[in-house]
PDB file of N, CA and C in Angstrom:
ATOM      1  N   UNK A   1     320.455  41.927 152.780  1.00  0.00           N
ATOM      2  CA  UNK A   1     321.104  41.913 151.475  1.00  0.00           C
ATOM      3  C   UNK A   1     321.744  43.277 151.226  1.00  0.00           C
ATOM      4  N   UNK A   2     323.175  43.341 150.913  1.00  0.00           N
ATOM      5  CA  UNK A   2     323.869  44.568 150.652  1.00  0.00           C
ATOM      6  C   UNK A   2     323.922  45.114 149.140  1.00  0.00           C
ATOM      7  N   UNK A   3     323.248  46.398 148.747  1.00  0.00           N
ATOM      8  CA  UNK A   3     323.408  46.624 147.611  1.00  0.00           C
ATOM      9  C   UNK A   3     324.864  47.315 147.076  1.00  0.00           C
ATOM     10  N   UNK A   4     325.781  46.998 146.110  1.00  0.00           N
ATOM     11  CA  UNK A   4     326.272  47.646 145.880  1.00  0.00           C
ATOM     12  C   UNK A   4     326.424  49.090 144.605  1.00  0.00           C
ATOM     13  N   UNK A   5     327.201  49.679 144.818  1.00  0.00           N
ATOM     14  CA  UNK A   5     326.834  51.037 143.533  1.00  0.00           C
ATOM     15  C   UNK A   5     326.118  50.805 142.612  1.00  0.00           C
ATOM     16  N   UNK A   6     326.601  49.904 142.116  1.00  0.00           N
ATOM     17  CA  UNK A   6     326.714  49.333 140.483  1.00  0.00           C
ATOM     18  C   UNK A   6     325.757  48.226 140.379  1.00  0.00           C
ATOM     19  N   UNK A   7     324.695  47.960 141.305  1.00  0.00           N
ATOM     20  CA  UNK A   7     323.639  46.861 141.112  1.00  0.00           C
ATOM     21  C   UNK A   7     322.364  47.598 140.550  1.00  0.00           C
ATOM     22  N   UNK A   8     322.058  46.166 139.895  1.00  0.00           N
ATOM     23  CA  UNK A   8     320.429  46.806 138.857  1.00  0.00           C
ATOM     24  C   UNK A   8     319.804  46.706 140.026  1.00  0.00           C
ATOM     25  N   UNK A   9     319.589  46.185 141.133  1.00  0.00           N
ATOM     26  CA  UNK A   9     318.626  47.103 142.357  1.00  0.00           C
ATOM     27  C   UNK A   9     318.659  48.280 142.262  1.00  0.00           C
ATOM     28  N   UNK A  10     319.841  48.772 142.646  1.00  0.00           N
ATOM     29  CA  UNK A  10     319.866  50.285 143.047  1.00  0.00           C
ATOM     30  C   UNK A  10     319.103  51.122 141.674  1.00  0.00           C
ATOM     31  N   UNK A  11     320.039  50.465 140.549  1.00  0.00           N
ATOM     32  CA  UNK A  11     319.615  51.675 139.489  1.00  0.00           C
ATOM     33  C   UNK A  11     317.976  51.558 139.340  1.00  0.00           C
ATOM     34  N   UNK A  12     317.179  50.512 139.282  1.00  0.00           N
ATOM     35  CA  UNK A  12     315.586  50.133 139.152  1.00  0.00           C
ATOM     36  C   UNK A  12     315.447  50.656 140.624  1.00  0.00           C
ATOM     37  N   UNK A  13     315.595  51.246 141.419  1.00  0.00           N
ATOM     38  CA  UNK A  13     315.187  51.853 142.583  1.00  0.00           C
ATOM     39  C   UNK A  13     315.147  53.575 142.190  1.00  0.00           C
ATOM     40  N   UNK A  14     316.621  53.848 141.654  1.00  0.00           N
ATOM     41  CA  UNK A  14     316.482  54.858 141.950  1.00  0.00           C
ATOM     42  C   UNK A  14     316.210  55.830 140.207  1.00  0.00           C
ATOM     43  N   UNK A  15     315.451  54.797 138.991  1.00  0.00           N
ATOM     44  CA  UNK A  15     314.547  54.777 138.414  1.00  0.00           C
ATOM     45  C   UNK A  15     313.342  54.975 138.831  1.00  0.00           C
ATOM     46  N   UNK A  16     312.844  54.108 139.477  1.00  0.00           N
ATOM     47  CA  UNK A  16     311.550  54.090 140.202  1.00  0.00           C
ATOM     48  C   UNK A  16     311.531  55.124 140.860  1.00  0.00           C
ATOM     49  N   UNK A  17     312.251  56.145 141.598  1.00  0.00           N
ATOM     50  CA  UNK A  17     312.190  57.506 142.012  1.00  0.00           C
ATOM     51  C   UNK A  17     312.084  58.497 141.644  1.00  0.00           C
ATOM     52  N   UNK A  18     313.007  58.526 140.339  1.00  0.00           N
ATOM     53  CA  UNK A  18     313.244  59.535 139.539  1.00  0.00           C
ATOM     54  C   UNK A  18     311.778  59.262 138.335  1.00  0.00           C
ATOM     55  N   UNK A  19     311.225  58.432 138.248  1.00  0.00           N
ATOM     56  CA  UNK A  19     310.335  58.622 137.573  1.00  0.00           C
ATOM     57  C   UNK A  19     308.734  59.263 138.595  1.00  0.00           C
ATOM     58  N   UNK A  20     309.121  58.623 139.787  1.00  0.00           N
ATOM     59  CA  UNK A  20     307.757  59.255 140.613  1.00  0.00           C
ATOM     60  C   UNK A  20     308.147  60.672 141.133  1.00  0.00           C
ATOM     61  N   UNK A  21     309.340  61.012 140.857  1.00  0.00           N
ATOM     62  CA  UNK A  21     309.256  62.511 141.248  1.00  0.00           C
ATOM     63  C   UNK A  21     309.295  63.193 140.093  1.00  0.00           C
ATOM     64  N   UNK A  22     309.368  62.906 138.779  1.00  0.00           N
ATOM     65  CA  UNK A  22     308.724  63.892 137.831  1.00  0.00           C
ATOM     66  C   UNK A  22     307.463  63.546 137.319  1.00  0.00           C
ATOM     67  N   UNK A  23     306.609  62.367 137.560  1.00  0.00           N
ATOM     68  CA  UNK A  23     305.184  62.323 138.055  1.00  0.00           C
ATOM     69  C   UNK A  23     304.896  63.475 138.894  1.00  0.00           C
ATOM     70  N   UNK A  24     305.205  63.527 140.050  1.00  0.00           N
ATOM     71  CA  UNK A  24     305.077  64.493 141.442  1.00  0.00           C
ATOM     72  C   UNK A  24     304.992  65.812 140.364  1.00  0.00           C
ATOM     73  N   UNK A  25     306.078  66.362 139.479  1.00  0.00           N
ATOM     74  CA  UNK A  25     306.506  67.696 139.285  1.00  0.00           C
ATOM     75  C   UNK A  25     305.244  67.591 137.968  1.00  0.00           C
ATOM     76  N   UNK A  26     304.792  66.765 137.247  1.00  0.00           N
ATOM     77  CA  UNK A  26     303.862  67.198 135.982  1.00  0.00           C
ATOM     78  C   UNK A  26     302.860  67.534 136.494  1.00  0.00           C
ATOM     79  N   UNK A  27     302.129  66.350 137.661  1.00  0.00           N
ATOM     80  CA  UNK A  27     301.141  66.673 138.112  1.00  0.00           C
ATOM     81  C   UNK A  27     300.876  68.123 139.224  1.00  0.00           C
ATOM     82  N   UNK A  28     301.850  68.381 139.589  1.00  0.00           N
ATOM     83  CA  UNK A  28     301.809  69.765 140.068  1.00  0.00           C
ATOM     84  C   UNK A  28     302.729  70.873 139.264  1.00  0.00           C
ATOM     85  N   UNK A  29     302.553  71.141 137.827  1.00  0.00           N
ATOM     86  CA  UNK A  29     302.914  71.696 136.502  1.00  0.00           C
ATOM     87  C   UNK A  29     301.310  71.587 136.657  1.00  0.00           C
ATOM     88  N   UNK A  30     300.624  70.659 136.190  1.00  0.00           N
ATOM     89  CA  UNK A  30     299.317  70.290 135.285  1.00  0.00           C
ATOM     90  C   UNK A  30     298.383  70.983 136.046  1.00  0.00           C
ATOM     91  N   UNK A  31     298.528  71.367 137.670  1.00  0.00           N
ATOM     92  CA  UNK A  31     297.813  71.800 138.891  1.00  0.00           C
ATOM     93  C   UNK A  31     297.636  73.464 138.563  1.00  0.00           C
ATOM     94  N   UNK A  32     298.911  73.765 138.769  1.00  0.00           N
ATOM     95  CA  UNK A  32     299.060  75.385 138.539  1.00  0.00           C
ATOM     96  C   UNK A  32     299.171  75.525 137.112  1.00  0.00           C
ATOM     97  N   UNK A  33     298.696  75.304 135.961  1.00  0.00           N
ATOM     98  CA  UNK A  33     297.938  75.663 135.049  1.00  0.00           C
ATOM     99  C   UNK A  33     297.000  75.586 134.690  1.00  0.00           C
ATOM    100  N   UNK A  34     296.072  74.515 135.397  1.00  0.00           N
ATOM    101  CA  UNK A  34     294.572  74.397 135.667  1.00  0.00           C
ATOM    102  C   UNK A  34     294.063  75.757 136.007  1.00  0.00           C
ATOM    103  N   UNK A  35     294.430  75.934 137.822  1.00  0.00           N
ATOM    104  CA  UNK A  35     294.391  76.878 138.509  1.00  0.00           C
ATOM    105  C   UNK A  35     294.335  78.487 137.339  1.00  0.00           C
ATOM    106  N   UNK A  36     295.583  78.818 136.706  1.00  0.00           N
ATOM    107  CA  UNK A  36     295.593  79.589 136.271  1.00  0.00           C
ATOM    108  C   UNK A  36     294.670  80.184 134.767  1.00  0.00           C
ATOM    109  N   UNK A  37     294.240  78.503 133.980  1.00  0.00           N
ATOM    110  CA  UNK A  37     293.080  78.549 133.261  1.00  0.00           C
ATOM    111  C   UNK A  37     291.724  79.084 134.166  1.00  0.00           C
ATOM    112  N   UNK A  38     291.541  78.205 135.162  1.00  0.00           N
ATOM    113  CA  UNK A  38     290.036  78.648 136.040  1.00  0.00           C
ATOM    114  C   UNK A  38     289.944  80.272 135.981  1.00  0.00           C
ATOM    115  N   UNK A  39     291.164  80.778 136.578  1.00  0.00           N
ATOM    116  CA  UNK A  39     290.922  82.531 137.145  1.00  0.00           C
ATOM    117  C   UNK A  39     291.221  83.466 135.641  1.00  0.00           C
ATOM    118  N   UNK A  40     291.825  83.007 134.950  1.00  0.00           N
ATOM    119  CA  UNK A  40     291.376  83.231 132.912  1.00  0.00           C
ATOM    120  C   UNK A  40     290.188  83.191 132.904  1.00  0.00           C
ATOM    121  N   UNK A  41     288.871  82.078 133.088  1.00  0.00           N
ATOM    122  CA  UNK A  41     288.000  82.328 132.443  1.00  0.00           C
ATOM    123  C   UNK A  41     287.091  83.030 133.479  1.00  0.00           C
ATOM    124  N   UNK A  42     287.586  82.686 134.901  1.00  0.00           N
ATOM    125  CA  UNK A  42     286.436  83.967 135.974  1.00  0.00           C
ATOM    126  C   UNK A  42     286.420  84.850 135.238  1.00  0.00           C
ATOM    127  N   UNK A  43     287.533  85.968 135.216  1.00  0.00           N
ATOM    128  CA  UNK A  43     288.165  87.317 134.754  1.00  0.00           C
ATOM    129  C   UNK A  43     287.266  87.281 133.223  1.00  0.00           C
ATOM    130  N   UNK A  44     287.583  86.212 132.361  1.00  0.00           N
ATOM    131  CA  UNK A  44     286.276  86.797 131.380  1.00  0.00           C
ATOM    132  C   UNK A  44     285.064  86.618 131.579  1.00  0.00           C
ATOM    133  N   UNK A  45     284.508  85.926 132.460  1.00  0.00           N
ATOM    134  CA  UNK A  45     283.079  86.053 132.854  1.00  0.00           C
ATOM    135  C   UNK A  45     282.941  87.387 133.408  1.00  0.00           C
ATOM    136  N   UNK A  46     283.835  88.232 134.019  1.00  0.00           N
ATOM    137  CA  UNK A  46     283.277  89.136 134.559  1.00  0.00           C
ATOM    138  C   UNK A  46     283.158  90.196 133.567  1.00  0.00           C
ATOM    139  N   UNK A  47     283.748  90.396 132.542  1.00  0.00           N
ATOM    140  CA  UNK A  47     283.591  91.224 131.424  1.00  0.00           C
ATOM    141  C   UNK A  47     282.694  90.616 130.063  1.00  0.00           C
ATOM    142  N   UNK A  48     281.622  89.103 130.446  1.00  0.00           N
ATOM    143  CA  UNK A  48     280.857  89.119 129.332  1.00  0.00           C
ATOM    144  C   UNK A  48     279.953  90.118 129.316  1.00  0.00           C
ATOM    145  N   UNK A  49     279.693  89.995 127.829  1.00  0.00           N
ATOM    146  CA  UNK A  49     279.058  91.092 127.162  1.00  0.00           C
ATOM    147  C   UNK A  49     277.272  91.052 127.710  1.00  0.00           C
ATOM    148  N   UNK A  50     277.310  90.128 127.553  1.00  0.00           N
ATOM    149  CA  UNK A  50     275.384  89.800 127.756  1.00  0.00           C
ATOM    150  C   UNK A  50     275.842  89.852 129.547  1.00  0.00           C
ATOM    151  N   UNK A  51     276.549  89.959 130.283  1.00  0.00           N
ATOM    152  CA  UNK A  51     276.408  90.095 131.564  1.00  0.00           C
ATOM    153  C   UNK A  51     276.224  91.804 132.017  1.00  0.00           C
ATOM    154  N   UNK A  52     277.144  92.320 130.982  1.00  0.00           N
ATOM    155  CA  UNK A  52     277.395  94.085 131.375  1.00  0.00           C
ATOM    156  C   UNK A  52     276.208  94.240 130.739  1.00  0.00           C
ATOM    157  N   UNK A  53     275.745  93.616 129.417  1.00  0.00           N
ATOM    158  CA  UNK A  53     274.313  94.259 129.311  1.00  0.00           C
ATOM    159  C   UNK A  53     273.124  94.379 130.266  1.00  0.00           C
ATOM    160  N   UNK A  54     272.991  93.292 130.762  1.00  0.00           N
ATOM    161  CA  UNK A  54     271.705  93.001 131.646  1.00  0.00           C
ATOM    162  C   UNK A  54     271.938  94.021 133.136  1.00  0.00           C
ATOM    163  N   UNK A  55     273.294  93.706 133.576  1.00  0.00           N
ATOM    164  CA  UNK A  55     273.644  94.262 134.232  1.00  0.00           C
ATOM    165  C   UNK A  55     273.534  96.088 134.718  1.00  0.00           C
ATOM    166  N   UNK A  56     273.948  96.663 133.717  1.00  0.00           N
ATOM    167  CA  UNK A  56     274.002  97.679 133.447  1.00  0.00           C
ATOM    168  C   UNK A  56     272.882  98.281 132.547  1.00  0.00           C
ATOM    169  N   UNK A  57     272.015  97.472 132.184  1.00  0.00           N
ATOM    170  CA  UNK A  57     270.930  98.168 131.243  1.00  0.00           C
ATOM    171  C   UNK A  57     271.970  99.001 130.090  1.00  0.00           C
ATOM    172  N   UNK A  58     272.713  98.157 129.533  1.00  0.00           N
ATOM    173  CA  UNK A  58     273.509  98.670 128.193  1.00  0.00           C
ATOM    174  C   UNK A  58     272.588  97.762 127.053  1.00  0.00           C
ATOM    175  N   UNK A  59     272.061  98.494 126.042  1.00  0.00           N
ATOM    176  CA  UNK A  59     271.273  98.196 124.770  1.00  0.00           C
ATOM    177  C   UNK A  59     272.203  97.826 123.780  1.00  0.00           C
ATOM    178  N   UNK A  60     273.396  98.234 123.580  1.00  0.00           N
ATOM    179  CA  UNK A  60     274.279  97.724 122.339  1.00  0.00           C
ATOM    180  C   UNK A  60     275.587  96.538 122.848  1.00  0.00           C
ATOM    181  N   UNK A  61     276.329  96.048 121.877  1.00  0.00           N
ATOM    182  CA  UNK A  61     277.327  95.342 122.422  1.00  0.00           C
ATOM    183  C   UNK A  61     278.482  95.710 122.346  1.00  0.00           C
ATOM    184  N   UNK A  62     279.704  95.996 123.113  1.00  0.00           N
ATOM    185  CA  UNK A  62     281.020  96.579 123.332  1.00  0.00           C
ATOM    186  C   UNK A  62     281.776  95.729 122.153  1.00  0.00           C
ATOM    187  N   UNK A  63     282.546  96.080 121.850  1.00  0.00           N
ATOM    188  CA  UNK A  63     283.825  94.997 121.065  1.00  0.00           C
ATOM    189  C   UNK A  63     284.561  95.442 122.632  1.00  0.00           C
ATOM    190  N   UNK A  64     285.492  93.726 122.815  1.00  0.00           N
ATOM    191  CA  UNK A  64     286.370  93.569 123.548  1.00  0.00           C
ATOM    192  C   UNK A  64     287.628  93.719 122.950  1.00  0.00           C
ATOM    193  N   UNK A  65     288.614  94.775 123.146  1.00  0.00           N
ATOM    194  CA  UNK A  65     289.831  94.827 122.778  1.00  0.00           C
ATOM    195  C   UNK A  65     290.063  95.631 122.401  1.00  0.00           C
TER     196      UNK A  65
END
């Protein structure tokens, strides 16, 4: 069967593409901001307060900022 330009095949095909490749692009959007939340909250785990205390035998609590 020959499609031509202008057939609702083609366009529901190349719908069906254009919608799974910005699927493809959210879900790897949604990936590398995960990613970049996770190493946000490492980075503040490594500066909690009750961690530098115990840690360090510090008796009072820092303000952060």
């Amino acid at each position: 069967m020959e499609i031509n330009s202008s057939s609702p095949q083609l366009e529901t095909i190349l719908v069906a593409r254009l919608s799974r490749k910005q699927e493809i692009e959210e879900v790897d959007t949604f990936q590398k901001q995960l990613l970049a939340l996770q190493t946000l909250k490492e980075s503040f785990q490594l500066f909690d307060t009750r961690k530098l205390r115990g840690r360090f035998g510090i008796s009072r609590e820092f303000p952060i900022g």
